[in-house]
Protein backbone atom coordinates (compact mmCIF):
# COMPACT_ATOMS: atom_id res chain seq x y z
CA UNK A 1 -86.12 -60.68 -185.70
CA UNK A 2 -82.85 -60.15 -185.60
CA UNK A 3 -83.64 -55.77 -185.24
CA UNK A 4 -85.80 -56.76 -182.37
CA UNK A 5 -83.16 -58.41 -180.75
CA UNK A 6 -80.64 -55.86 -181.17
CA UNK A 7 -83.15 -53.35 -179.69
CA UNK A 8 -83.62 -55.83 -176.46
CA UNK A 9 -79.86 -56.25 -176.21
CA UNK A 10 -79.61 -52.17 -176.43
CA UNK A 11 -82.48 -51.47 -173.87
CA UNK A 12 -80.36 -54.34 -171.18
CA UNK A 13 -77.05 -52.38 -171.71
CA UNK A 14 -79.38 -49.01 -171.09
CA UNK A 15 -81.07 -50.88 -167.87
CA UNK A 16 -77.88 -52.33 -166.67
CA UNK A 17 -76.31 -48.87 -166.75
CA UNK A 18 -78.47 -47.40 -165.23
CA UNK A 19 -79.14 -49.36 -162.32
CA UNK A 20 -74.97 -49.21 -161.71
CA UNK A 21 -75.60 -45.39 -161.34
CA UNK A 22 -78.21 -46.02 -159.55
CA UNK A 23 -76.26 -47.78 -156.61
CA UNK A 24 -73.17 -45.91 -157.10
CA UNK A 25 -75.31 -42.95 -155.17
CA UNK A 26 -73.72 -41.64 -152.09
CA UNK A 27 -75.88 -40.76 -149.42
CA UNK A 28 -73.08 -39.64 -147.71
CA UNK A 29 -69.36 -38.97 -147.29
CA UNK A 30 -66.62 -39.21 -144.70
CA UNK A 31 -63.82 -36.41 -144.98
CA UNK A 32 -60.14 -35.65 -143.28
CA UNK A 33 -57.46 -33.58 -144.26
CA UNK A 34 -56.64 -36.07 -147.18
CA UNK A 35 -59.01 -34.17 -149.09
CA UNK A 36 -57.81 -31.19 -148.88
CA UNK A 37 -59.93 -27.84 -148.91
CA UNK A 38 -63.74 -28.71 -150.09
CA UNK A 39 -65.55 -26.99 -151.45
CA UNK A 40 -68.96 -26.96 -149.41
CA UNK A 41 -71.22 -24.87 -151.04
CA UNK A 42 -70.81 -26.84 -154.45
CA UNK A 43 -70.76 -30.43 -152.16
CA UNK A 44 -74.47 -29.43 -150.82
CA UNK A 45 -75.26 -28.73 -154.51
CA UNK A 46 -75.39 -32.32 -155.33
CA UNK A 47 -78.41 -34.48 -154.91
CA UNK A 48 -76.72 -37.58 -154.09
CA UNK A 49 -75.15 -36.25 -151.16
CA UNK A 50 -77.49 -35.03 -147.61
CA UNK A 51 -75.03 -35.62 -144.74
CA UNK A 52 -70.90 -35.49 -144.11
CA UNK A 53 -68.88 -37.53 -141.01
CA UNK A 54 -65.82 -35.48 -140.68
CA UNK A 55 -62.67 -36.49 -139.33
CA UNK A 56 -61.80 -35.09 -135.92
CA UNK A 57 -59.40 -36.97 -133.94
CA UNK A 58 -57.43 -39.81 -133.61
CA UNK A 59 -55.57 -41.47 -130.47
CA UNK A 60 -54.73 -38.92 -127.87
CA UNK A 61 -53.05 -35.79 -129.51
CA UNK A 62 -53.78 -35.96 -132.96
CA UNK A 63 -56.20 -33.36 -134.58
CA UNK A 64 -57.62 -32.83 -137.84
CA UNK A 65 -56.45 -29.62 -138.50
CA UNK A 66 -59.43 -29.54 -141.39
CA UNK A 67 -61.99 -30.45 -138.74
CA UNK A 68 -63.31 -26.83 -137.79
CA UNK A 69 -63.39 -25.17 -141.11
CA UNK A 70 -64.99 -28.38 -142.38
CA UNK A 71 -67.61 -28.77 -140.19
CA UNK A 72 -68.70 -24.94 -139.73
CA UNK A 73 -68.50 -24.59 -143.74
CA UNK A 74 -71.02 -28.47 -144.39
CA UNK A 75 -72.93 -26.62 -141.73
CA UNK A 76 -73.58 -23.51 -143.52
CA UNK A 77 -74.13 -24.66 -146.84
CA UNK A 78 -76.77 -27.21 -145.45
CA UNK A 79 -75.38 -30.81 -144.66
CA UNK A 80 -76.08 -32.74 -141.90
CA UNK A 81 -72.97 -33.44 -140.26
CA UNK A 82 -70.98 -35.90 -137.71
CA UNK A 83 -67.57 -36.54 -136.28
CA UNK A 84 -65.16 -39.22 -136.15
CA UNK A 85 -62.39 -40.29 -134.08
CA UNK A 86 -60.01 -43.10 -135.10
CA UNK A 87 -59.22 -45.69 -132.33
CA UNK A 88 -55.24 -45.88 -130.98
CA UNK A 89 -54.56 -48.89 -129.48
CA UNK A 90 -51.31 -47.01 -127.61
CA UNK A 91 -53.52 -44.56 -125.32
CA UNK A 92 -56.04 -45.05 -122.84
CA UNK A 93 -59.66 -44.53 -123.42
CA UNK A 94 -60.14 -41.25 -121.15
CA UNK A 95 -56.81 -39.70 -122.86
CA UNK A 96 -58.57 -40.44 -126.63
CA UNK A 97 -61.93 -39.20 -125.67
CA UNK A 98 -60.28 -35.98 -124.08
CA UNK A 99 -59.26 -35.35 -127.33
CA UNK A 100 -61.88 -35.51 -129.03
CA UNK A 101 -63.86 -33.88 -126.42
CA UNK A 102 -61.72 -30.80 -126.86
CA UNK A 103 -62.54 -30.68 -130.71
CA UNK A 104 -66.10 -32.32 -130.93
CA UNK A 105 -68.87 -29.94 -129.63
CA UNK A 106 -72.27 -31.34 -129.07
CA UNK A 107 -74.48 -28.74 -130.16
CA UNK A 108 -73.06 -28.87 -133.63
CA UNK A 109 -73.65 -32.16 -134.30
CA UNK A 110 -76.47 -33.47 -136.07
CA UNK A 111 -75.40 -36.92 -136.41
CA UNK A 112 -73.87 -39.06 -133.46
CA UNK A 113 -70.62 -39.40 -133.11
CA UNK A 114 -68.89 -42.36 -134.70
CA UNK A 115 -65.82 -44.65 -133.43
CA UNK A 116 -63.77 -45.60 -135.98
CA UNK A 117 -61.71 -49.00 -135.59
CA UNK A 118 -59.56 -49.86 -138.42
CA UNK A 119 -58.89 -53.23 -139.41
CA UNK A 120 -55.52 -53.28 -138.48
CA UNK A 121 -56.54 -52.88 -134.96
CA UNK A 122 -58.28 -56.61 -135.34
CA UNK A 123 -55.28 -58.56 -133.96
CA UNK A 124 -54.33 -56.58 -130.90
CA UNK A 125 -57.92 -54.94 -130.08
CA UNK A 126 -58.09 -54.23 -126.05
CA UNK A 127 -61.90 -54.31 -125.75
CA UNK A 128 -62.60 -53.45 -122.04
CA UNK A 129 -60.50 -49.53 -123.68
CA UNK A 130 -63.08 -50.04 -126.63
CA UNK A 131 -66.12 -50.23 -124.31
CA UNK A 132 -64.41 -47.76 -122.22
CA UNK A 133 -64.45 -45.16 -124.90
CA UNK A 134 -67.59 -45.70 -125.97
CA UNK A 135 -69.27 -45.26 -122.53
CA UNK A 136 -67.58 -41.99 -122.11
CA UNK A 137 -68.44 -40.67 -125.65
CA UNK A 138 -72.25 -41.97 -125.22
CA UNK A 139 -72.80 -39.94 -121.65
CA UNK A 140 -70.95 -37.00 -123.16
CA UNK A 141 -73.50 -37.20 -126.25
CA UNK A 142 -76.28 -38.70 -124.92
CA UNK A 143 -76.46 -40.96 -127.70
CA UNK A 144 -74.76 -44.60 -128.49
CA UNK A 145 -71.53 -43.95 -130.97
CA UNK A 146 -71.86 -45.90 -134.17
CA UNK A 147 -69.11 -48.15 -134.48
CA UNK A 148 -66.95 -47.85 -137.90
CA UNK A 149 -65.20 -51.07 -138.15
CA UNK A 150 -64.56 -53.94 -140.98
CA UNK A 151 -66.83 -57.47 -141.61
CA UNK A 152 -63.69 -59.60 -140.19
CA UNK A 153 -63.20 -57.30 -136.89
CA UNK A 154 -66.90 -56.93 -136.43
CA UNK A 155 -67.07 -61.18 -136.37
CA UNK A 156 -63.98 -61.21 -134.20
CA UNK A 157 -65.22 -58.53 -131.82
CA UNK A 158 -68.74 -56.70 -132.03
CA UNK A 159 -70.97 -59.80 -133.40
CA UNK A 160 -72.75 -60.48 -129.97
CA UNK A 161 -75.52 -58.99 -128.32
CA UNK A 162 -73.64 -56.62 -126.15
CA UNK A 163 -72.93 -54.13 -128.65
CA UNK A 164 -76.54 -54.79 -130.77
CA UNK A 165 -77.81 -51.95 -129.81
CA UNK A 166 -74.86 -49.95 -131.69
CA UNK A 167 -75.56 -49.13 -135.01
CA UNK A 168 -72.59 -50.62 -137.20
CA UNK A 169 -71.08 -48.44 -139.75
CA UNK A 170 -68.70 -51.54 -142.20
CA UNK A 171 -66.31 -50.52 -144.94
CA UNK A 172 -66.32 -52.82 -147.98
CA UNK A 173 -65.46 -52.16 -151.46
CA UNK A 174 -66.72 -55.72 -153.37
CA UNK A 175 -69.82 -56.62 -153.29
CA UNK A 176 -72.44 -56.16 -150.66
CA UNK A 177 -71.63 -56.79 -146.60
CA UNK A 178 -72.62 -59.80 -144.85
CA UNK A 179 -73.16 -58.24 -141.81
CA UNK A 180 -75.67 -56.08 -140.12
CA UNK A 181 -75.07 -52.43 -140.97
CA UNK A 182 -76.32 -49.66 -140.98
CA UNK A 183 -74.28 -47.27 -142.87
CA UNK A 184 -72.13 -48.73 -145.70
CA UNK A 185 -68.52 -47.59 -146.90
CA UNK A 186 -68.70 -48.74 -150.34
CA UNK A 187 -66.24 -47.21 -152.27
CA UNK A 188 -63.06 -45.08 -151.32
CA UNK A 189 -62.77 -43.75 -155.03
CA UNK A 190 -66.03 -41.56 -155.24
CA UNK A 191 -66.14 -38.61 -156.99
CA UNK A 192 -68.27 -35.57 -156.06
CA UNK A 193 -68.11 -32.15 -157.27
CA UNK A 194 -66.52 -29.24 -154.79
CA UNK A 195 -63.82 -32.21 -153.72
CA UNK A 196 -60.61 -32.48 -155.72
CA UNK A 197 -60.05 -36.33 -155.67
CA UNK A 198 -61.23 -39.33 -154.44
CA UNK A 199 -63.90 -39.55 -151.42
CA UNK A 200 -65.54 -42.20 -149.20
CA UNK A 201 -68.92 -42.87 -150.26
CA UNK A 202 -71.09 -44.19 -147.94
CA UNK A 203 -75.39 -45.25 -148.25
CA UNK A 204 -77.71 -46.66 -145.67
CA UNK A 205 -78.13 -50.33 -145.43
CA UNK A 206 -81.99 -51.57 -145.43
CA UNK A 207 -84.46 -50.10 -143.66
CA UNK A 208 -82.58 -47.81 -142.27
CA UNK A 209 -82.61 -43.66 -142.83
CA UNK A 210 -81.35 -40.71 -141.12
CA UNK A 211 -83.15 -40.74 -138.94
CA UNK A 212 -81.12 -43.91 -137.29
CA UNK A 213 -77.97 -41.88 -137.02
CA UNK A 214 -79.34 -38.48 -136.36
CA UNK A 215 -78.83 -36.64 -132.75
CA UNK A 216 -81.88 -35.70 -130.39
CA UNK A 217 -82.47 -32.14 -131.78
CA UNK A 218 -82.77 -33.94 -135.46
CA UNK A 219 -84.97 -36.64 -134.86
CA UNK A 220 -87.46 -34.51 -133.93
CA UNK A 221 -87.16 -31.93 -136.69
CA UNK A 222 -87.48 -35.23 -138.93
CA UNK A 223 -90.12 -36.57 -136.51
CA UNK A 224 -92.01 -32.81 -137.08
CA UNK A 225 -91.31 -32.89 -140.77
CA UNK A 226 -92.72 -36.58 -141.24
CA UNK A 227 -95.76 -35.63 -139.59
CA UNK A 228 -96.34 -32.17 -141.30
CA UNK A 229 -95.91 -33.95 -144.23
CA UNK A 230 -98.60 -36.59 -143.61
CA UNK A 231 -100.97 -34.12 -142.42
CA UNK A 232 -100.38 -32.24 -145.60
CA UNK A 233 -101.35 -34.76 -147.26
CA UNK A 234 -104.57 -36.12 -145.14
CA UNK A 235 -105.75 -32.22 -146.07
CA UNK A 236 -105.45 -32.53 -149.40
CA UNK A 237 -107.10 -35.90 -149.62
CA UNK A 238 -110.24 -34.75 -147.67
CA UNK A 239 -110.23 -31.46 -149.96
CA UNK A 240 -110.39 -33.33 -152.80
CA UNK A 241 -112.59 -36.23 -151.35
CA UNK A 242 -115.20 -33.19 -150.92
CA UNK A 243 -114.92 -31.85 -154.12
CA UNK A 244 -115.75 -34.94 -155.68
CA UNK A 245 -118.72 -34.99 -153.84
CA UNK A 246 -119.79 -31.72 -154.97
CA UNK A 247 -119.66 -32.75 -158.13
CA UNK A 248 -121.74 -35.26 -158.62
């Protein structure tokens, strides 16, 4: 009896492991200068990791100066990528998107474009700039910006149906978020090879994909993909549907 337990209490340590590795997947990262030069090729080489948001601006002047080399090298080895700019609450909303207009070109996006609002913004938040911004990145685009933003300044500012049909992107390190989301920030320690230190990991929240936050030209290559796939399959159904038919 008492072997049989210590085998049950070995397989639940086993389980338990492996269902913390399990959710400790990335999906995706986010990326600035604070990590450095990445290595992209080696990044693409791991399975838990299919897309990239990359830091490109913040306020009015200030500019990745990663950004390019980031974004052309995801590109290349494979990634799906996006861009972020980081909300100032000291410039106007035409003076922040010029900047990241100037930096952020449409056709290399895959993902849309995401607005990032930091927590500290919660107590001083002007949200006729916010909706400003967001108007000018969405005609640029042609696509709604996800907002990045924390549980507490989503309830103080983005939890009513104006801004439902943005997809939420929340930050939060214990436990799961109470919100709706579709992207989650859970952990600002990852670890993924080709990046020397720590990384934002981020997964999809339920029922959502890549498809949610991909641009146009993706969704349909996704769209195309899906359907090639099902047709694939169809075939191979009826092929096999006949030879068992034959057979008897």
């Amino acid at each position: 009896m008492k072997s049989i337990c210590n085998r049950l209490k070995a397989i639940a340590i086993l389980l338990c492991f492996a269902l913390t590795a399990v959710s400790a997947v990335a999906q995706g990262i986010d990326v600035s200068k604070y990590q450095g030069k990445v290595n992209w090729s080696k990044v693409a080489k791991s399975k838990s990791v299919k897309f990239v948001y990359i830091k490109a601006t913040e306020g009015a002047s200030i500019k990745d100066p990663n950004y390019k080399a980031n974004i052309d090298s995801a590109r290349n080895a494979g990634l799906y990528v996006g861009s972020y700019h980081v909300y100032s609450s000291k410039t106007t909303a035409s003076e922040q998107f010029a900047n990241f207009k100037s930096k952020v070109s449409k056709k290399k996006q895959d993902l849309i474009p995401v607005l990032d609002i930091e927590g500290y913004h919660s107590g001083r938040l002007d949200m006729a700039r916010v909706d400003k911004l967001l108007q000018l990145m969405e005609k640029e685009y042609g696509v709604k910006p996800m907002i990045y933003t924390s549980e507490k300044l989503y309830q103080d500012h983005f939890a009513i149906k104006k801004y439902s049909a943005y997809h939420i992107f929340v930050a939060k390190y214990k436990g799961a978020p109470s919100i709706r989301y579709t992207l989650w920030q859970h952990s600002q320690t990852g670890r993924v090879k080709g990046i020397s230190g720590n990384v934002d990991l981020d997964k999809f929240g339920p029922k959502h994909s890549l498809y949610d936050i991909a641009m146009p030209k993706l969704r349909k290559k996704l769209k195309k993909d899906e359907d090639d796939t099902t047709d694939s399959t169809k075939a191979k159904s009826g092929a096999s549907k006949k030879d068992s038919t034959k057979s008897k």
